[in-house]
Protein backbone atom coordinates (compact mmCIF):
# COMPACT_ATOMS: atom_id res chain seq x y z
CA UNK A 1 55.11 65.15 244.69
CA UNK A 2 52.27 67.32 243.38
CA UNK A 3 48.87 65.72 242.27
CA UNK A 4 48.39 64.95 238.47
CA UNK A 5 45.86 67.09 237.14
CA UNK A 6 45.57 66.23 233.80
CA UNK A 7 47.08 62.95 231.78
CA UNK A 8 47.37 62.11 228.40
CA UNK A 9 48.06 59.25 226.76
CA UNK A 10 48.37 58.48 223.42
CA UNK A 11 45.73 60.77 222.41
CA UNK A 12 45.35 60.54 218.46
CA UNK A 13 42.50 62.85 216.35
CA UNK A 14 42.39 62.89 212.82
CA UNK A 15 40.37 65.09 209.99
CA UNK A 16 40.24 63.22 207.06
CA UNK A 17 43.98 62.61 205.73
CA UNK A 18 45.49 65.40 208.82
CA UNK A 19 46.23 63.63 211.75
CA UNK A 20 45.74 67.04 214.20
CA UNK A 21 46.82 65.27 217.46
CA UNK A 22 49.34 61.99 216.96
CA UNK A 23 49.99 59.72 219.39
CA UNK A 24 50.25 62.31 222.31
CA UNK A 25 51.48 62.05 225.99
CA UNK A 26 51.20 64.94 228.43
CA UNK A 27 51.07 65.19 232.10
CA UNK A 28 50.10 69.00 234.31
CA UNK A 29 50.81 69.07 237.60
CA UNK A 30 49.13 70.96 240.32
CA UNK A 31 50.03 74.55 240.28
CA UNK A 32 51.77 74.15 237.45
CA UNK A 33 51.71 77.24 234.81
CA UNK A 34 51.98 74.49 231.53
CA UNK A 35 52.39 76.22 228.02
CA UNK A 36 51.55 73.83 224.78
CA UNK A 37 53.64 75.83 222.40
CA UNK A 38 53.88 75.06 218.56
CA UNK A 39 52.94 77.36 215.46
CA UNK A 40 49.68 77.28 213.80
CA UNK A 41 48.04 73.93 212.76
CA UNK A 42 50.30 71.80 215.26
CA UNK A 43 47.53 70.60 217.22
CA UNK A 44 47.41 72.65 220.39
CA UNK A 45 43.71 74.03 220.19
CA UNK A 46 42.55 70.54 219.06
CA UNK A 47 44.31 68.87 222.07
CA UNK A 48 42.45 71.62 224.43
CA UNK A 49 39.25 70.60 222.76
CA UNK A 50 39.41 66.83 223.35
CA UNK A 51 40.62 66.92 227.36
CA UNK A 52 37.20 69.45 227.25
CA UNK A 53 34.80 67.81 225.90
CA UNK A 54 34.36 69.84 223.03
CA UNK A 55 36.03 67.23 220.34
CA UNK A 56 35.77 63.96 219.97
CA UNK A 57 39.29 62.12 219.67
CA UNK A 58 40.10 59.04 217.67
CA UNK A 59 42.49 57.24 220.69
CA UNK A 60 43.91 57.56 223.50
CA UNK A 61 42.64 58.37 227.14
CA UNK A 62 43.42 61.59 229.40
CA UNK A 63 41.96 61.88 233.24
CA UNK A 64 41.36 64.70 235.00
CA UNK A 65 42.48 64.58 238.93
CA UNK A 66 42.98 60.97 238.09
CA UNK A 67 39.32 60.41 236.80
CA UNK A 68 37.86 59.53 233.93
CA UNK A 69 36.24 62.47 231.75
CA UNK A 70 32.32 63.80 233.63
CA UNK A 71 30.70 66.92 233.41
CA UNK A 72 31.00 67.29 237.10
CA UNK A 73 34.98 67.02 236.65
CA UNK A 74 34.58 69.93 234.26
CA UNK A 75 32.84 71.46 236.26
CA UNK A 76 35.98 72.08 238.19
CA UNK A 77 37.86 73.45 235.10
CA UNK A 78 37.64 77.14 233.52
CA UNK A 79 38.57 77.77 229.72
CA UNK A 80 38.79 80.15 226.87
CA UNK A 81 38.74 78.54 223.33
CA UNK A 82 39.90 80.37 220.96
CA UNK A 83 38.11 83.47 220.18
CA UNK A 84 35.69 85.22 222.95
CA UNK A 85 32.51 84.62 221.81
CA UNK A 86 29.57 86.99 223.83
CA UNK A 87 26.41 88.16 222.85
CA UNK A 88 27.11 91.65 221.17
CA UNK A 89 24.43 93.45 221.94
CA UNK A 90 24.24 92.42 225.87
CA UNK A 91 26.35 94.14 228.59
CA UNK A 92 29.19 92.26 230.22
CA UNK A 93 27.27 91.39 233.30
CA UNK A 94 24.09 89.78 231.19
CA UNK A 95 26.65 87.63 229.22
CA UNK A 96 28.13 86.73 232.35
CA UNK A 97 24.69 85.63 233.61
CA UNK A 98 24.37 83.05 230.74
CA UNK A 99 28.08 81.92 231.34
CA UNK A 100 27.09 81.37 235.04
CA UNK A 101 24.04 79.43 233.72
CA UNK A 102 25.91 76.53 232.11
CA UNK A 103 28.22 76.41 234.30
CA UNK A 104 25.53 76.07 237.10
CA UNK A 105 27.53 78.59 239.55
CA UNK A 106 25.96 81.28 241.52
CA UNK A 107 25.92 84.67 240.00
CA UNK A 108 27.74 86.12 243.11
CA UNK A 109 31.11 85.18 241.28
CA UNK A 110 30.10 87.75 238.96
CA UNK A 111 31.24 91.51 240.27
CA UNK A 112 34.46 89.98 241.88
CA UNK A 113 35.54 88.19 238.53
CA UNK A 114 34.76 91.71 236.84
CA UNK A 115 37.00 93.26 239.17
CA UNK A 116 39.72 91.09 238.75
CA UNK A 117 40.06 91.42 235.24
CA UNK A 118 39.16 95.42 234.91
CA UNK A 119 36.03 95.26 233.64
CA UNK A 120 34.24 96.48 236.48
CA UNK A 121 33.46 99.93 235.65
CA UNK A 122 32.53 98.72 231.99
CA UNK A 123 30.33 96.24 233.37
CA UNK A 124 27.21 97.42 231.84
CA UNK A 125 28.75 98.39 228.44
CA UNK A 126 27.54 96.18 225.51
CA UNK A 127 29.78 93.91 224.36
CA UNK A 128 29.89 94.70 220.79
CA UNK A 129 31.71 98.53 222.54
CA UNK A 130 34.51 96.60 223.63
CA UNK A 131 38.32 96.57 222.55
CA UNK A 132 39.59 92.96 221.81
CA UNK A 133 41.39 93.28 225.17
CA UNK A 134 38.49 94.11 226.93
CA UNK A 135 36.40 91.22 225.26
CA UNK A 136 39.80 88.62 226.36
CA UNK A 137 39.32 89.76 229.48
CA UNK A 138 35.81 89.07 229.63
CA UNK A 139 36.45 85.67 228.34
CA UNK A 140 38.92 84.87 231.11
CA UNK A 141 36.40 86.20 233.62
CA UNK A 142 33.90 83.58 232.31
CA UNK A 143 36.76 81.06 232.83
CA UNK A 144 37.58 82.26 236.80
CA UNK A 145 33.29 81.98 237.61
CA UNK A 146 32.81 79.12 240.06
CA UNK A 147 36.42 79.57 241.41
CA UNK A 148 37.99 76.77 239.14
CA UNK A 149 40.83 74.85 240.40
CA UNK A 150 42.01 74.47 236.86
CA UNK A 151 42.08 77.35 233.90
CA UNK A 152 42.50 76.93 230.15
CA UNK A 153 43.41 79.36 227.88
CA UNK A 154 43.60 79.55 224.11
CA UNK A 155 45.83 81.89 222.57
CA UNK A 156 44.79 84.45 225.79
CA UNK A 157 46.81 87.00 224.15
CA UNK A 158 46.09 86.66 220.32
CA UNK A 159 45.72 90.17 218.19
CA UNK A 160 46.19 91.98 221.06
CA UNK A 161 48.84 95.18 221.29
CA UNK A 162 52.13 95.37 223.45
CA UNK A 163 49.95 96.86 226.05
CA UNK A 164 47.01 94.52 226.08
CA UNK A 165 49.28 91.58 226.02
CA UNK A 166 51.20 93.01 228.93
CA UNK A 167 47.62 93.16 230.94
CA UNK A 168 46.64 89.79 229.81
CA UNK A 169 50.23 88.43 231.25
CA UNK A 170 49.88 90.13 234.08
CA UNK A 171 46.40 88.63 235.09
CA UNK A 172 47.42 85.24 234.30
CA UNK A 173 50.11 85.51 236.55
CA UNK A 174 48.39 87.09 238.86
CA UNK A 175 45.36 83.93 239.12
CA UNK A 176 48.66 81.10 239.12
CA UNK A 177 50.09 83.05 242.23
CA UNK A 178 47.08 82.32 243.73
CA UNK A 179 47.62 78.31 243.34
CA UNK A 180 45.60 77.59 240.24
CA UNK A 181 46.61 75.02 237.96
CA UNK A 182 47.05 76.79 234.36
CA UNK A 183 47.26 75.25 230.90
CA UNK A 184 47.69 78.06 228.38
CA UNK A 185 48.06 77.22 224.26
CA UNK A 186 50.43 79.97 222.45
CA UNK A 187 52.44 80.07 219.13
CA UNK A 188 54.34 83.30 221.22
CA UNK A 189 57.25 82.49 222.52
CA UNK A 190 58.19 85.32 224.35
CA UNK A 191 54.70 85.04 226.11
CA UNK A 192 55.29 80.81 227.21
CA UNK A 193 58.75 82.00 228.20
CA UNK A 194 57.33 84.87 230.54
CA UNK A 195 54.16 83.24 231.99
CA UNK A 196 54.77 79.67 231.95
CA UNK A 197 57.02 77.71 234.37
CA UNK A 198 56.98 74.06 231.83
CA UNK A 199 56.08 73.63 228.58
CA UNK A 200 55.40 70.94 225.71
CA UNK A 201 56.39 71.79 222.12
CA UNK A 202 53.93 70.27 219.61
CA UNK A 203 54.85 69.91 215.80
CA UNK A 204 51.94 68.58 213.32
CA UNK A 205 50.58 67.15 216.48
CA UNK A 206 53.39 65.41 217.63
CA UNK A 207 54.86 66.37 220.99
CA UNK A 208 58.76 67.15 220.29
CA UNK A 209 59.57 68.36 224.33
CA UNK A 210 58.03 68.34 227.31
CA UNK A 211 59.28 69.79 230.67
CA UNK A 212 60.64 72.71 232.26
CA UNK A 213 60.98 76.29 230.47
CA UNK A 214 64.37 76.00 232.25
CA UNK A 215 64.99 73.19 231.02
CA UNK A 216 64.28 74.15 226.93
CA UNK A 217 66.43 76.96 227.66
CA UNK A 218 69.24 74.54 228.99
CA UNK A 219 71.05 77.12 230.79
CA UNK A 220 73.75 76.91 228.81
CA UNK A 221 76.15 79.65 229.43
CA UNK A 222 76.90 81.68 225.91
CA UNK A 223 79.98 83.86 225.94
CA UNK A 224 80.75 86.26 222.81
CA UNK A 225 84.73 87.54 222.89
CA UNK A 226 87.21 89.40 220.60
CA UNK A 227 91.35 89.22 220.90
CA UNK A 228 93.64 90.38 219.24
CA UNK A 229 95.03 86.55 218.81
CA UNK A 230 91.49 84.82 217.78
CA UNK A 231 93.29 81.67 215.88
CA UNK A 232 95.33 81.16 218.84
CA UNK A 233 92.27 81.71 221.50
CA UNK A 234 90.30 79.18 219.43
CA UNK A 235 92.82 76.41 219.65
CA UNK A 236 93.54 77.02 223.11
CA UNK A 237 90.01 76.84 223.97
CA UNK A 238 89.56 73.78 222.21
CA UNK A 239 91.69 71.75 224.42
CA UNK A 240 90.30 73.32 227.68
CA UNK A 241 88.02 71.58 229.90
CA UNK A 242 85.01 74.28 230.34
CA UNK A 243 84.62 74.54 227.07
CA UNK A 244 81.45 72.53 225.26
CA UNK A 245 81.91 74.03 221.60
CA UNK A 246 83.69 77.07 220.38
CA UNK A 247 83.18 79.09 216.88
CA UNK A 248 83.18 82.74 215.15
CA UNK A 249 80.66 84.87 214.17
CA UNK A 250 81.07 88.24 212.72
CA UNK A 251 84.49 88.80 214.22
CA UNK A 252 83.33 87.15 217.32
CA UNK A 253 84.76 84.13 219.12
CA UNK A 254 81.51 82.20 220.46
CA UNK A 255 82.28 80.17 223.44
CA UNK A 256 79.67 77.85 225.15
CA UNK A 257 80.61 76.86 228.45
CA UNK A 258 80.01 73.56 230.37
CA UNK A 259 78.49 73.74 233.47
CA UNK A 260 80.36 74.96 236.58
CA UNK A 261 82.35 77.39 234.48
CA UNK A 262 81.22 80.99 233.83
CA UNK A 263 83.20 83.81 232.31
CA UNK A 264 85.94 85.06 234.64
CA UNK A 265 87.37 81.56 234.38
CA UNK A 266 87.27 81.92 230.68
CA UNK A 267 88.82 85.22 230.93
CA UNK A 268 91.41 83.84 233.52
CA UNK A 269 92.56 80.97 231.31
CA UNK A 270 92.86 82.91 228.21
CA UNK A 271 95.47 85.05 230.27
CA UNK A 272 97.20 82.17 231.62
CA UNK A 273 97.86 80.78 228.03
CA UNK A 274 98.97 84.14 226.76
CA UNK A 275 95.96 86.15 225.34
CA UNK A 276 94.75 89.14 226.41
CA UNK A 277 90.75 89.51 225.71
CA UNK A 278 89.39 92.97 225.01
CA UNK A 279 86.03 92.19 224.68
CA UNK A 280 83.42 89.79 226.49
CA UNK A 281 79.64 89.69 226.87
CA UNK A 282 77.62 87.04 227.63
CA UNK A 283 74.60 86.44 225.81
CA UNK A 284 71.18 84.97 226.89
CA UNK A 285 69.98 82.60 224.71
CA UNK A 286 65.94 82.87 224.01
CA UNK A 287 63.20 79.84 223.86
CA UNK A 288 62.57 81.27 219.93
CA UNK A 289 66.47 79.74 219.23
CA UNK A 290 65.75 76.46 220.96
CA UNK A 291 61.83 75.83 219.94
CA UNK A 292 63.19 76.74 216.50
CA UNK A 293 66.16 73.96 217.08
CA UNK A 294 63.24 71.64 218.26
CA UNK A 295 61.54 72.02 215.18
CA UNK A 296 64.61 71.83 212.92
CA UNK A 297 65.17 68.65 214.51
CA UNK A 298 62.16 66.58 214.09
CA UNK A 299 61.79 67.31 210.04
C-alpha cells in the first residue's frame, strides 16, 4: 500500500458567517496525481493554504508523511498559490535566486528547473516581458527548486489559451511520471480529467466525492440507438438483464448497460426478439456530466 502523504481530518475554516472549508477529510497517496475540483468559492485554494502554512484553520488536523505540520516538512513540498507573483522588473533567474533563498536550497537547481519548464533561453528576460504562460511556468519552476517530493498547484492553468494550457498539462505530467506526489486545485474539468488519476469534489467547502477519476466517471457503458420499432425495443429492453435504465432522447433510444455487457450483445438481443437496429453509437460520458450530478445532488 503506498505511504500517506498528506491527511486531513475534519479540517474546518471560517470567515466571518462563510464557513470556506467544513468539516473536511482527505487523504493523497504517494505518487498520486490528486485533483480538488469544485467551482469558485468551494474551498479548494483555502484548503491548499491551511495544509501550507499559509492560513490558519479553525479545526481539524492534517499530517504530512504522517507528521505533524514543521517548516522542515515543508521544506519537502513545492507549491504555486494562486497567481505567480515575481518581481517585475528582475529577470527569471534573479527571482529564482530569492525563491531559492526561502526555501534554503542551493541555487544549482536553478538552470535545470529553467530547462524543464522552457524558460531557459528567456532566462534573463524581466519578468514583467513575460506571457502569463511563461510567468506559470516560472511559478512551477519555483515549486520543482530543491527537488520536492511533493508539488502543489493552484489553478496551474488559469487564463491561459488552448496552447498554454496544453504546455502546462504536459509539464505536469511530465514531473508525476517522474514519481512525484501531485496535488493540483482546478474548477476545469477537462484539465482534472486529463492530468489527474483521483480526485475530491468540494462544494461550499464540503467534500461531496473522493476517489478515483475512474471511478467519478463510473464506467458506465452509454449506448445511443434508433429502430424502426422504438416502443417495442424499449419494452423489450426493459425486461432484459444487461440493461440498468433505458430512455429517449431526440429520436434516440438511450440504453445504459450493466457491467459485463457491451453493445454487440445489445445488438444481438434486439435481433433475437425481433428488431432490427439501424443505428448504434456509444457515447463516452464526461466528468462535467457527473461533477455536475455531484453537485445537483448535495443542494
Amino acid at each position: 500500500m503506498n505511504e500517506v502523504i498528506l491527511n486531513i481530518s475534519g479540517l474546518t475554516r471560517r470567515f466571518g458567517s462563510i464557513t470556506a472549508v467544513d468539516a473536511l477529510d482527505l487523504e493523497v497517496r504517494r505518487g498520486e496525481v490528486y485533483g480538488i475540483l469544485g467551482p469558485n468559492g468551494s474551498g479548494k485554494t483555502t484548503t491548499l493554504g491551511i495544509v501550507l502554512g499559509v492560513v490558519n484553520r479553525d479545526k481539524g488536523s492534517f499530517t504530512w508523511f504522517g507528521q505533524e505540520p514543521s517548516a522542515r516538512i515543508r521544506q519537502r513540498v513545492g507549491s504555486t498559490l494562486e497567481m505567480p507573483l515575481f518581481y517585475p522588473y528582475l529577470n527569471g533567474i534573479d527571482n529564482l535566486r530569492i525563491v531559492a533563498d526561502i526555501r534554503g536550497c542551493s541555487y544549482d537547481f536553478i538552470d535545470n528547473v529553467l530547462q524543464r519548464v522552457g524558460l531557459f533561453d528567456r532566462r534573463y528576460s524581466r519578468f514583467r516581458t513575460y506571457s502569463l504562460g511563461m510567468k506559470q511556468r516560472l511559478a512551477i519552476a519555483g515549486a520543482m527548486l530543491g527537488n520536492p517530493e511533493v508539488m502543489i498547484f493552484d489553478e496551474p492553468t488559469n487564463g491561459l489559451d488552448p496552447q498554454g494550457i496544453a504546455e502546462i498539462r504536459e509539464l505536469i505530467l511530465s514531473i508525476a511520471a517522474e514519481g512525484k506526489t501531485i496535488i493540483m486545485a482546478s474548477h476545469l474539468l477537462d484539465e482534472v480529467e486529463k492530468t489527474c488519476t483521483h480526485v475530491a469534489v468540494l462544494k461550499k467547502g464540503k467534500k461531496v466525492f473522493s476517489g478515483k477519476v475512474s471511478e467519478l466517471l463510473r464506467n458506465e457503458l452509454v449506448v445511443e440507438l434508433r429502430c424502426d420499432l422504438p416502443e417495442k425495443l424499449s419494452s423489450e429492453l426493459k425486461n432484459w438483464d444487461g440493461c440498468a435504465a433505458v430512455s429517449t432522447e431526440n429520436g434516440l433510444i438511450i440504453v445504459k448497460l450493466n457491467q459485463g455487457y457491451h453493445a454487440g450483445t445489445l445488438n444481438r438481443y434486439a435481433f433475437d426478439n425481433g428488431v432490427e437496429i439501424n443505428h448504434l453509437a456509444i457515447r463516452h460520458e464526461s466528468l462535467e456530466k457527473h461533477f455536475l450530478e455531484l453537485l445537483a445532488e448535495h443542494q
